[in-house]
C-alpha atoms as a PDB file:
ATOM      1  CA  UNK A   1      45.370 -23.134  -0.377  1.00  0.00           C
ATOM      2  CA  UNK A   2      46.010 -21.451  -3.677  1.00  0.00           C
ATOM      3  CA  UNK A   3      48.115 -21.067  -6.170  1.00  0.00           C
ATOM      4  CA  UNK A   4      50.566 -18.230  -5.362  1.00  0.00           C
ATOM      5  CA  UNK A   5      51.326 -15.591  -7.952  1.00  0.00           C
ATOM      6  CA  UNK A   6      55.024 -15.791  -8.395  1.00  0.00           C
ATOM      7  CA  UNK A   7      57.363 -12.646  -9.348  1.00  0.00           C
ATOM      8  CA  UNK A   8      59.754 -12.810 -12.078  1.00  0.00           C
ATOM      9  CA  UNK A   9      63.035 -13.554  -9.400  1.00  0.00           C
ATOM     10  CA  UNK A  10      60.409 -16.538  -7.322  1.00  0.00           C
ATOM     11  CA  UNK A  11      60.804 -18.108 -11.071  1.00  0.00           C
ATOM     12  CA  UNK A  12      64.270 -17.621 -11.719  1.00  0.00           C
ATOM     13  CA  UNK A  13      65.161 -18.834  -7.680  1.00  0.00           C
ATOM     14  CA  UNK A  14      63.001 -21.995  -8.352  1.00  0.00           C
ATOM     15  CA  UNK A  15      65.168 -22.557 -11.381  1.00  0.00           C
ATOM     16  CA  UNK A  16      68.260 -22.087  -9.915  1.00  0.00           C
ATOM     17  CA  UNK A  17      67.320 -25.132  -7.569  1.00  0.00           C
ATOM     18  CA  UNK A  18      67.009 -27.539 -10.410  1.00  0.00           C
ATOM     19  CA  UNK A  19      70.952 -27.420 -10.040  1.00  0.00           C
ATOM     20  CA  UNK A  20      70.794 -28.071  -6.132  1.00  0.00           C
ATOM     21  CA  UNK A  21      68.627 -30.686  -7.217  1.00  0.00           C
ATOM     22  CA  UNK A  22      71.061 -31.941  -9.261  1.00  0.00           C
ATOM     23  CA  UNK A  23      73.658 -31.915  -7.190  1.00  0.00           C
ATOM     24  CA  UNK A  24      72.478 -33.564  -4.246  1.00  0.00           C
ATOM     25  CA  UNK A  25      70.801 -36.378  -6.270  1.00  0.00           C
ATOM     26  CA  UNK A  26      74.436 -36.984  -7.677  1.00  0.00           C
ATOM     27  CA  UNK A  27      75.776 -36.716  -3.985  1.00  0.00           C
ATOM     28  CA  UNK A  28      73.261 -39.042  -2.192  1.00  0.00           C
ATOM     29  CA  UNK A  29      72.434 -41.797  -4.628  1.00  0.00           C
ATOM     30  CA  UNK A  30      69.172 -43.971  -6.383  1.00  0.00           C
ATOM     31  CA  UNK A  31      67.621 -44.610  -3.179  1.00  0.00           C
ATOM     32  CA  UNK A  32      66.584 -40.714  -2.658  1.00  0.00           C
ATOM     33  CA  UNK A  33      63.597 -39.407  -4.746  1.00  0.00           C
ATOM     34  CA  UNK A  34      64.471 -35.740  -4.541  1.00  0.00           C
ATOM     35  CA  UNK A  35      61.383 -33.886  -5.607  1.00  0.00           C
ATOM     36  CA  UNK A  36      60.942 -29.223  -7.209  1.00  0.00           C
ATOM     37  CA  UNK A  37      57.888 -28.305  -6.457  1.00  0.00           C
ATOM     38  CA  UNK A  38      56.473 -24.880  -7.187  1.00  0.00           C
ATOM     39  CA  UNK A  39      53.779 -23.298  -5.404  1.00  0.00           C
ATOM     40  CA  UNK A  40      52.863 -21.380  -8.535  1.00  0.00           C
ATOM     41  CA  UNK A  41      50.277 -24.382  -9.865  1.00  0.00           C
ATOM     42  CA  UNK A  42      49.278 -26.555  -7.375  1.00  0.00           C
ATOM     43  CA  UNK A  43      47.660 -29.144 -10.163  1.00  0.00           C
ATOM     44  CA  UNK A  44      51.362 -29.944 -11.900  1.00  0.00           C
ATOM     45  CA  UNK A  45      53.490 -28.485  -9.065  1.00  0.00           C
ATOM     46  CA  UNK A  46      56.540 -30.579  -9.814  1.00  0.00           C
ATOM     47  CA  UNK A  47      58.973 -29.068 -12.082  1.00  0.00           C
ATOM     48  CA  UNK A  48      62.051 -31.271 -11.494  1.00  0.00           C
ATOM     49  CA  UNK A  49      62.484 -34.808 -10.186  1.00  0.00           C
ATOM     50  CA  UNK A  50      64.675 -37.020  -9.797  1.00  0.00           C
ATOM     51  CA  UNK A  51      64.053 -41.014  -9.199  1.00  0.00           C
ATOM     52  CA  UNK A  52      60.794 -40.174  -9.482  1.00  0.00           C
ATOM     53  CA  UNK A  53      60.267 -44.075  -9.638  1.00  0.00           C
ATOM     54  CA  UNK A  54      60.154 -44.320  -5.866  1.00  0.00           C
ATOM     55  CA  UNK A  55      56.758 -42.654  -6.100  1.00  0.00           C
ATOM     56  CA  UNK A  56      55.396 -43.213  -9.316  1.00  0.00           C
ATOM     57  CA  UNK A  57      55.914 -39.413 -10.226  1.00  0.00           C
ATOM     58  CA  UNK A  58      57.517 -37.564 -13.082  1.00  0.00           C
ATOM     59  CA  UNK A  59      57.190 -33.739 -14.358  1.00  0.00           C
ATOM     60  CA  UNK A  60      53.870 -32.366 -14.645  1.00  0.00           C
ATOM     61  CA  UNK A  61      52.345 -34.449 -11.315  1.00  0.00           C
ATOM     62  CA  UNK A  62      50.468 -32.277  -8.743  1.00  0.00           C
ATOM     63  CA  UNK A  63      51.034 -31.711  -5.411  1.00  0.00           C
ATOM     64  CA  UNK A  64      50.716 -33.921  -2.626  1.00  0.00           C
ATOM     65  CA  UNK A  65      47.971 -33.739   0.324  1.00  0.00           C
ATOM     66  CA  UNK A  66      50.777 -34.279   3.196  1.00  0.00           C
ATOM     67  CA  UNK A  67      52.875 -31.432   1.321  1.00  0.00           C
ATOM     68  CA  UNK A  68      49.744 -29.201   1.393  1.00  0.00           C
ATOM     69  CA  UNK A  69      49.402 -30.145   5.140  1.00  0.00           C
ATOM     70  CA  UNK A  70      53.365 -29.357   5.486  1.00  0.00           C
ATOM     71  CA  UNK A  71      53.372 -26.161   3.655  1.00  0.00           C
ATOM     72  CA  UNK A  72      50.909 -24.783   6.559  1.00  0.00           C
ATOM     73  CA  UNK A  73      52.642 -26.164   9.711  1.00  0.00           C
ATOM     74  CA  UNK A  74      55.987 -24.687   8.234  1.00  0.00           C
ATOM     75  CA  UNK A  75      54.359 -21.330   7.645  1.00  0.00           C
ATOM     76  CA  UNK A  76      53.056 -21.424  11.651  1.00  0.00           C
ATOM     77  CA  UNK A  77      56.032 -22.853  12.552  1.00  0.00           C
ATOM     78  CA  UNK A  78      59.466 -21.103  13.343  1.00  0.00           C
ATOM     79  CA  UNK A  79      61.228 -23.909  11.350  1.00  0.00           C
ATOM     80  CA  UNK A  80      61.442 -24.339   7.224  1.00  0.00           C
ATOM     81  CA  UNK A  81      61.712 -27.997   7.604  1.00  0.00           C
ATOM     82  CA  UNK A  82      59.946 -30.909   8.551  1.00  0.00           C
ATOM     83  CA  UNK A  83      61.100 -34.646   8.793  1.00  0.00           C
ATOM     84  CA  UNK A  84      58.854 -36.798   9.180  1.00  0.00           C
ATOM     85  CA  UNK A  85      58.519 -41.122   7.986  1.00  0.00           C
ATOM     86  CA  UNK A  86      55.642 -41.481   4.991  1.00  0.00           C
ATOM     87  CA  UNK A  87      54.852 -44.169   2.409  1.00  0.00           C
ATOM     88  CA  UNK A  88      54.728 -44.525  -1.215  1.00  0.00           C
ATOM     89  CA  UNK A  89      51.499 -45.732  -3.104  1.00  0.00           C
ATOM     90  CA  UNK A  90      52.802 -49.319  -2.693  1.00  0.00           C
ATOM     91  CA  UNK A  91      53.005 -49.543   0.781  1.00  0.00           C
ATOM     92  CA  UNK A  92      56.894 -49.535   1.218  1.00  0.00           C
ATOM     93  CA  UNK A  93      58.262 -46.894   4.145  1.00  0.00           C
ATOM     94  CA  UNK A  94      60.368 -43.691   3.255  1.00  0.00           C
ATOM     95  CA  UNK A  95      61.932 -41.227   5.696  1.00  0.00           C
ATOM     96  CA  UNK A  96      60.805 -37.922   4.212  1.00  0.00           C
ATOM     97  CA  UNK A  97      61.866 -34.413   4.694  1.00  0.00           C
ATOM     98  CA  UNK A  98      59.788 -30.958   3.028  1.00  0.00           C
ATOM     99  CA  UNK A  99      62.170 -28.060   3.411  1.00  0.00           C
ATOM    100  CA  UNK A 100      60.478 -24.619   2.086  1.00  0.00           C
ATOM    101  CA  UNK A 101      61.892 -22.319  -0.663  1.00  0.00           C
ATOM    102  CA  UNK A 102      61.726 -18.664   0.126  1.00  0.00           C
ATOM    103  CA  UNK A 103      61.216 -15.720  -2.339  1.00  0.00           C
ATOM    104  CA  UNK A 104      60.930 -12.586  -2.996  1.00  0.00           C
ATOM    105  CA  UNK A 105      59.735 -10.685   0.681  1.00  0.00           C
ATOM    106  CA  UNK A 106      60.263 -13.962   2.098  1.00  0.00           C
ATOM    107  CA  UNK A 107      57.107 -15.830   0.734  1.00  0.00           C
ATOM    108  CA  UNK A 108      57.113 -19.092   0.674  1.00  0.00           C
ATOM    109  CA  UNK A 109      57.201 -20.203  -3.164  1.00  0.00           C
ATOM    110  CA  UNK A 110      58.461 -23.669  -3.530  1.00  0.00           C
ATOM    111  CA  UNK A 111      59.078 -26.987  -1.468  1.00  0.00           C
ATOM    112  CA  UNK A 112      61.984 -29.275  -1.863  1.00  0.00           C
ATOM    113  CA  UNK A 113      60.924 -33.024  -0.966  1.00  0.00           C
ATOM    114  CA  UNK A 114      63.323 -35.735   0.092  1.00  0.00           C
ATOM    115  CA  UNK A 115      62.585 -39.254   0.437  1.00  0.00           C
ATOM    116  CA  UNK A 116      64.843 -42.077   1.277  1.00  0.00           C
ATOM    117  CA  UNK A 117      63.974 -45.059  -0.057  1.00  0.00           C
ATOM    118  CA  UNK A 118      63.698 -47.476   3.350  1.00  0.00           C
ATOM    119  CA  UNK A 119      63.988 -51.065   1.277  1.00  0.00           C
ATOM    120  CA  UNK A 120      67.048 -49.819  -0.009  1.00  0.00           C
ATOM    121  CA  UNK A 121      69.176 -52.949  -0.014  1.00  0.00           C
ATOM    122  CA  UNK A 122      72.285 -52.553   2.304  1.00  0.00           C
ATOM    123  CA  UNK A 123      74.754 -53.276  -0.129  1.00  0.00           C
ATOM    124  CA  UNK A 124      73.454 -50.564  -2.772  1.00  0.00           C
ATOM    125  CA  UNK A 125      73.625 -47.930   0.227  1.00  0.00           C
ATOM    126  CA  UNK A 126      77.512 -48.792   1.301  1.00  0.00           C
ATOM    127  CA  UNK A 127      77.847 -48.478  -2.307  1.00  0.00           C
ATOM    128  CA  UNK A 128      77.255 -44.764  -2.887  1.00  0.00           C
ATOM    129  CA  UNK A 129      79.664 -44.371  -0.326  1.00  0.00           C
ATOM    130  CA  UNK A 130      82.378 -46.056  -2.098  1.00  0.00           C
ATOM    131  CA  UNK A 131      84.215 -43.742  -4.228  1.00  0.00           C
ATOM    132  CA  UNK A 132      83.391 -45.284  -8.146  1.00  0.00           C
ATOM    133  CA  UNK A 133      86.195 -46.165 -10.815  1.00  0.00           C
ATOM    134  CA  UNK A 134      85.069 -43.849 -13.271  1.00  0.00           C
ATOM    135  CA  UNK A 135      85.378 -40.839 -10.186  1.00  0.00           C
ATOM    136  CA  UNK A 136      89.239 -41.552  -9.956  1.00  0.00           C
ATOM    137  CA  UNK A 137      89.322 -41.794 -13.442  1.00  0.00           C
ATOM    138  CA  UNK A 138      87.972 -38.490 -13.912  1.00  0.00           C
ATOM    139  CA  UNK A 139      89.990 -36.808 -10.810  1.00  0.00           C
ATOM    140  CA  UNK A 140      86.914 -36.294  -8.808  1.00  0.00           C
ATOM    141  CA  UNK A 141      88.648 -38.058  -5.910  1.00  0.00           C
ATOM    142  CA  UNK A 142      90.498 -34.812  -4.529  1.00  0.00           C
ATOM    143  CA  UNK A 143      91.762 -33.483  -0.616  1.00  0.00           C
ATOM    144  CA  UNK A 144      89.756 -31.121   1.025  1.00  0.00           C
ATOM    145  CA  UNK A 145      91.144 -28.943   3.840  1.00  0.00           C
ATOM    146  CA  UNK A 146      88.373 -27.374   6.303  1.00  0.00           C
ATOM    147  CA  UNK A 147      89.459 -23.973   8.725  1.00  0.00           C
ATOM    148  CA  UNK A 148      87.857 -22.141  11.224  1.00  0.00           C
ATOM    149  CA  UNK A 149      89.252 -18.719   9.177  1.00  0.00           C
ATOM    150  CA  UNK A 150      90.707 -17.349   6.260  1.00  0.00           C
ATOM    151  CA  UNK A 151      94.442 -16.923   7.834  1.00  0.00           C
ATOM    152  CA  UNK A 152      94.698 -20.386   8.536  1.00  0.00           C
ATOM    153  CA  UNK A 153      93.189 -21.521   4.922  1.00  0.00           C
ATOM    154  CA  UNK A 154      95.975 -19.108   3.269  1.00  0.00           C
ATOM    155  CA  UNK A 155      99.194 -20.542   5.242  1.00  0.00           C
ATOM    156  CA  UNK A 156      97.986 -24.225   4.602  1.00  0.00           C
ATOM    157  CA  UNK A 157      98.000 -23.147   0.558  1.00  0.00           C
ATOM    158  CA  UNK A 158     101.358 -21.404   1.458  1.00  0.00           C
ATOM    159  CA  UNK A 159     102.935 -24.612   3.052  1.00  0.00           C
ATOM    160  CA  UNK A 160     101.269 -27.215   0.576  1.00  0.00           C
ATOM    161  CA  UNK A 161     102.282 -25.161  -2.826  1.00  0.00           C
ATOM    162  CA  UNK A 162     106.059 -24.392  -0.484  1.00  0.00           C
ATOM    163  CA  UNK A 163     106.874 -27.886  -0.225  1.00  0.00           C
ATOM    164  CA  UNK A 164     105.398 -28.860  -3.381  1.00  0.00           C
ATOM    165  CA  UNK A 165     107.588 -26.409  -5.431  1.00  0.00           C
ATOM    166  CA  UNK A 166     110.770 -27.459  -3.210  1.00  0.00           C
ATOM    167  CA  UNK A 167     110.309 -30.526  -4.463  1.00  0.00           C
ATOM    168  CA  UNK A 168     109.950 -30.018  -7.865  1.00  0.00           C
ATOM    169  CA  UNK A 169     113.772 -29.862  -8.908  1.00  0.00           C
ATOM    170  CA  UNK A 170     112.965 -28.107 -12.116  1.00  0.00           C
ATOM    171  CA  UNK A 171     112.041 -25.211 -10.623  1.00  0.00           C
ATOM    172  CA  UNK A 172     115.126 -22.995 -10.144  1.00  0.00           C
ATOM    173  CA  UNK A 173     115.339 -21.629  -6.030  1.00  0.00           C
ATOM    174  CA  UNK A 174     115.215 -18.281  -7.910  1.00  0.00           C
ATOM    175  CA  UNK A 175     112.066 -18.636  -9.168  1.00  0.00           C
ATOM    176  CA  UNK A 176     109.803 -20.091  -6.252  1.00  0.00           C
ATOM    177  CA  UNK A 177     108.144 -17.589  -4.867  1.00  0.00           C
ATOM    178  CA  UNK A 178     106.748 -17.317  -8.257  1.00  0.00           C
ATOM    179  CA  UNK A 179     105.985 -20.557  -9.200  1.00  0.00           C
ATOM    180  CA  UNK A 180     104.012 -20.679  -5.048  1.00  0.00           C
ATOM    181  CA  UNK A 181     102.128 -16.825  -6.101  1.00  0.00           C
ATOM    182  CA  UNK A 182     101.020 -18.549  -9.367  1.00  0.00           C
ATOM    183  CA  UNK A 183      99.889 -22.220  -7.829  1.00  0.00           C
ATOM    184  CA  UNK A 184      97.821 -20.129  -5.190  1.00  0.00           C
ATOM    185  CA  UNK A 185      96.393 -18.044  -7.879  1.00  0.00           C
ATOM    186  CA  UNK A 186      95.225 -21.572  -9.560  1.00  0.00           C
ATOM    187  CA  UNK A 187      93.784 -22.615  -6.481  1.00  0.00           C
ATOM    188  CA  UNK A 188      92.040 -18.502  -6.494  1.00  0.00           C
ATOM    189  CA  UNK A 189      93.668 -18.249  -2.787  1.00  0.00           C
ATOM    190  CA  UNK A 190      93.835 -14.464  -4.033  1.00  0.00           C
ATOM    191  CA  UNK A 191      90.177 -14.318  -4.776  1.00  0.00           C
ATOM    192  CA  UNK A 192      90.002 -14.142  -0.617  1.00  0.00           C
ATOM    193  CA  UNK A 193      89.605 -10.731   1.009  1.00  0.00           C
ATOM    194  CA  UNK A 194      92.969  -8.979   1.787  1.00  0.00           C
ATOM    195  CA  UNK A 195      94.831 -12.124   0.783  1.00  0.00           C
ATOM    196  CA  UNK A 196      97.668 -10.088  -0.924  1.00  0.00           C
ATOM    197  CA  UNK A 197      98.637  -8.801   2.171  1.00  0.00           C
ATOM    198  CA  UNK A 198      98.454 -12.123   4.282  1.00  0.00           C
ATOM    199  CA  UNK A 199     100.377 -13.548   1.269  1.00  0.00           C
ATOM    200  CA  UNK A 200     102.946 -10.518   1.738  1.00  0.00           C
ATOM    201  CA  UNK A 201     103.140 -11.316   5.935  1.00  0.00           C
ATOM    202  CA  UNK A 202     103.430 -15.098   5.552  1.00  0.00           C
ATOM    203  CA  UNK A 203     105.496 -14.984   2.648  1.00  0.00           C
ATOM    204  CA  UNK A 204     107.988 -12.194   3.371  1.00  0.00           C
ATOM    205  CA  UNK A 205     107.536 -10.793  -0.369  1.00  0.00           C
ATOM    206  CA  UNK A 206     106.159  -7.358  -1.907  1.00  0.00           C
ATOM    207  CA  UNK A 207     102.589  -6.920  -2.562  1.00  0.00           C
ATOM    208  CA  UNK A 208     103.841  -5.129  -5.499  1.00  0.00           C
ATOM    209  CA  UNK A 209     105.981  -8.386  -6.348  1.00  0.00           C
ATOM    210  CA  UNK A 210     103.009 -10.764  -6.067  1.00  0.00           C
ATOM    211  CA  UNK A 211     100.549  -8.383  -7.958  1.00  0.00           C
ATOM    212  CA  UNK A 212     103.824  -8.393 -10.756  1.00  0.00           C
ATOM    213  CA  UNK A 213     103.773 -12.159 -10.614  1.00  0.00           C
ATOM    214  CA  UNK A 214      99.937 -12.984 -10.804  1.00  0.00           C
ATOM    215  CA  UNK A 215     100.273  -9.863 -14.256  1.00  0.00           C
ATOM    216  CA  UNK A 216     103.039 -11.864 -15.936  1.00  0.00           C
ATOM    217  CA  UNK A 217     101.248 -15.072 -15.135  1.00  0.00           C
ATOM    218  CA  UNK A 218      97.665 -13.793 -16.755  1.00  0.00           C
ATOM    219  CA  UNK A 219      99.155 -12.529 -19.744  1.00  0.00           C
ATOM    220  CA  UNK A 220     101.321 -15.426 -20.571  1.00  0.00           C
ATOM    221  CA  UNK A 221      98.431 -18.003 -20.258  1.00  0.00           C
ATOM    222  CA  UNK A 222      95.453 -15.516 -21.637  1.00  0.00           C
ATOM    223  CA  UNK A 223      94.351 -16.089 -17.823  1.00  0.00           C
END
């Protein structure tokens, strides 16, 4: 195999999954080596890594023999993934995963490797499923609603903002609708397709009301 000659946009795509990288390192925890590598230069084909420890590997390290061998059943495969159980240099066992980055005119120009740490001790894995001090502390320890469709996402916002501005006895009863058209701005309920109409339906107010509401409520915080 050789190096493959990446476009401008195969650059700026593996870039953009240094976040991803990021992300899921932060959501998983220290027992998962997550490993960028480009296809671009086969002899330092990692460009991000993280808990790199688990194999001995930082920036700059070249591609692995098994990822070679994965890159070619993936491209005469169907799938873009493979899971499969591996080692590290010292012996110890890792469930592994290579999952393919596409690019421009669907080339394969990257590889995103996985590895779970097997000798993880038990306790550190229930662990980094136990929401941290420091995550309350910082609000990261929020409610998340999941829906089938869009309609039933908007009237949950609509009931949850409803009862929460009911309760609020500072709010005057005259001035509801607009403190509920300004919470589901906040919460960018209106950045949904045709939401100011389903907000109209469900609400029993003007579009032309709720457009005045979300103007006023711009303009007075710089919004």
């Amino acid at each position: 195999m050789e190096n493959i000659n990446l476009t401008k946009i195969d650059k700026q795509i593996l870039e953009s999954y240094k976040y991803f990288v990021n992300g899921l390192s932060a959501y998983l925890s220290n027992s998962y080596e997550i490993v960028l590598h480009s296809l671009g230069n086969l002899e330092s084909s990692v460009i991000h890594i993280i808990n790199g420890e688990h194999t001995g590997r930082k920036v700059g390290a070249p591609i692995t023999d098994l990822a070679l061998q994965m890159y070619d059943n993936i491209k005469k495969g169907e799938a873009d993934y493979i899971v499969y159980n591996s080692k590290n240099k010292n012996g110890e066992p890792l469930k592994s995963a290579t999952i393919a980055i596409r690019g421009e005119e669907n080339r394969i120009i990257g590889l995103i490797c996985i590895n779970m740490y097997l000798n993880t001790s038990f306790f550190d894995v229930l662990s980094s499923f136990m929401p941290s001090a420091a995550s309350f502390m910082n609000g990261l320890s929020v409610n998340e609603s999941y829906f089938n469709d869009t309609d039933d996402l908007i009237k949950n916002a609509i009931d949850e903002e409803t009862r929460s501005v009911i309760a609020n006895a500072s709010i005057l009863p005259s001035n509801r609708n607009k403190a509920i058209v300004e919470r589901l701005y906040d919460k960018g309920i209106f950045n949904l397709k045709d939401s100011i109409l389903k907000v109209e339906s469900i609400m029993g107010i003007s579009k032309n009301t709720i457009y005045m509401h979300i103007r006023n409520y711009k303009k007075r915080y710089n919004k």
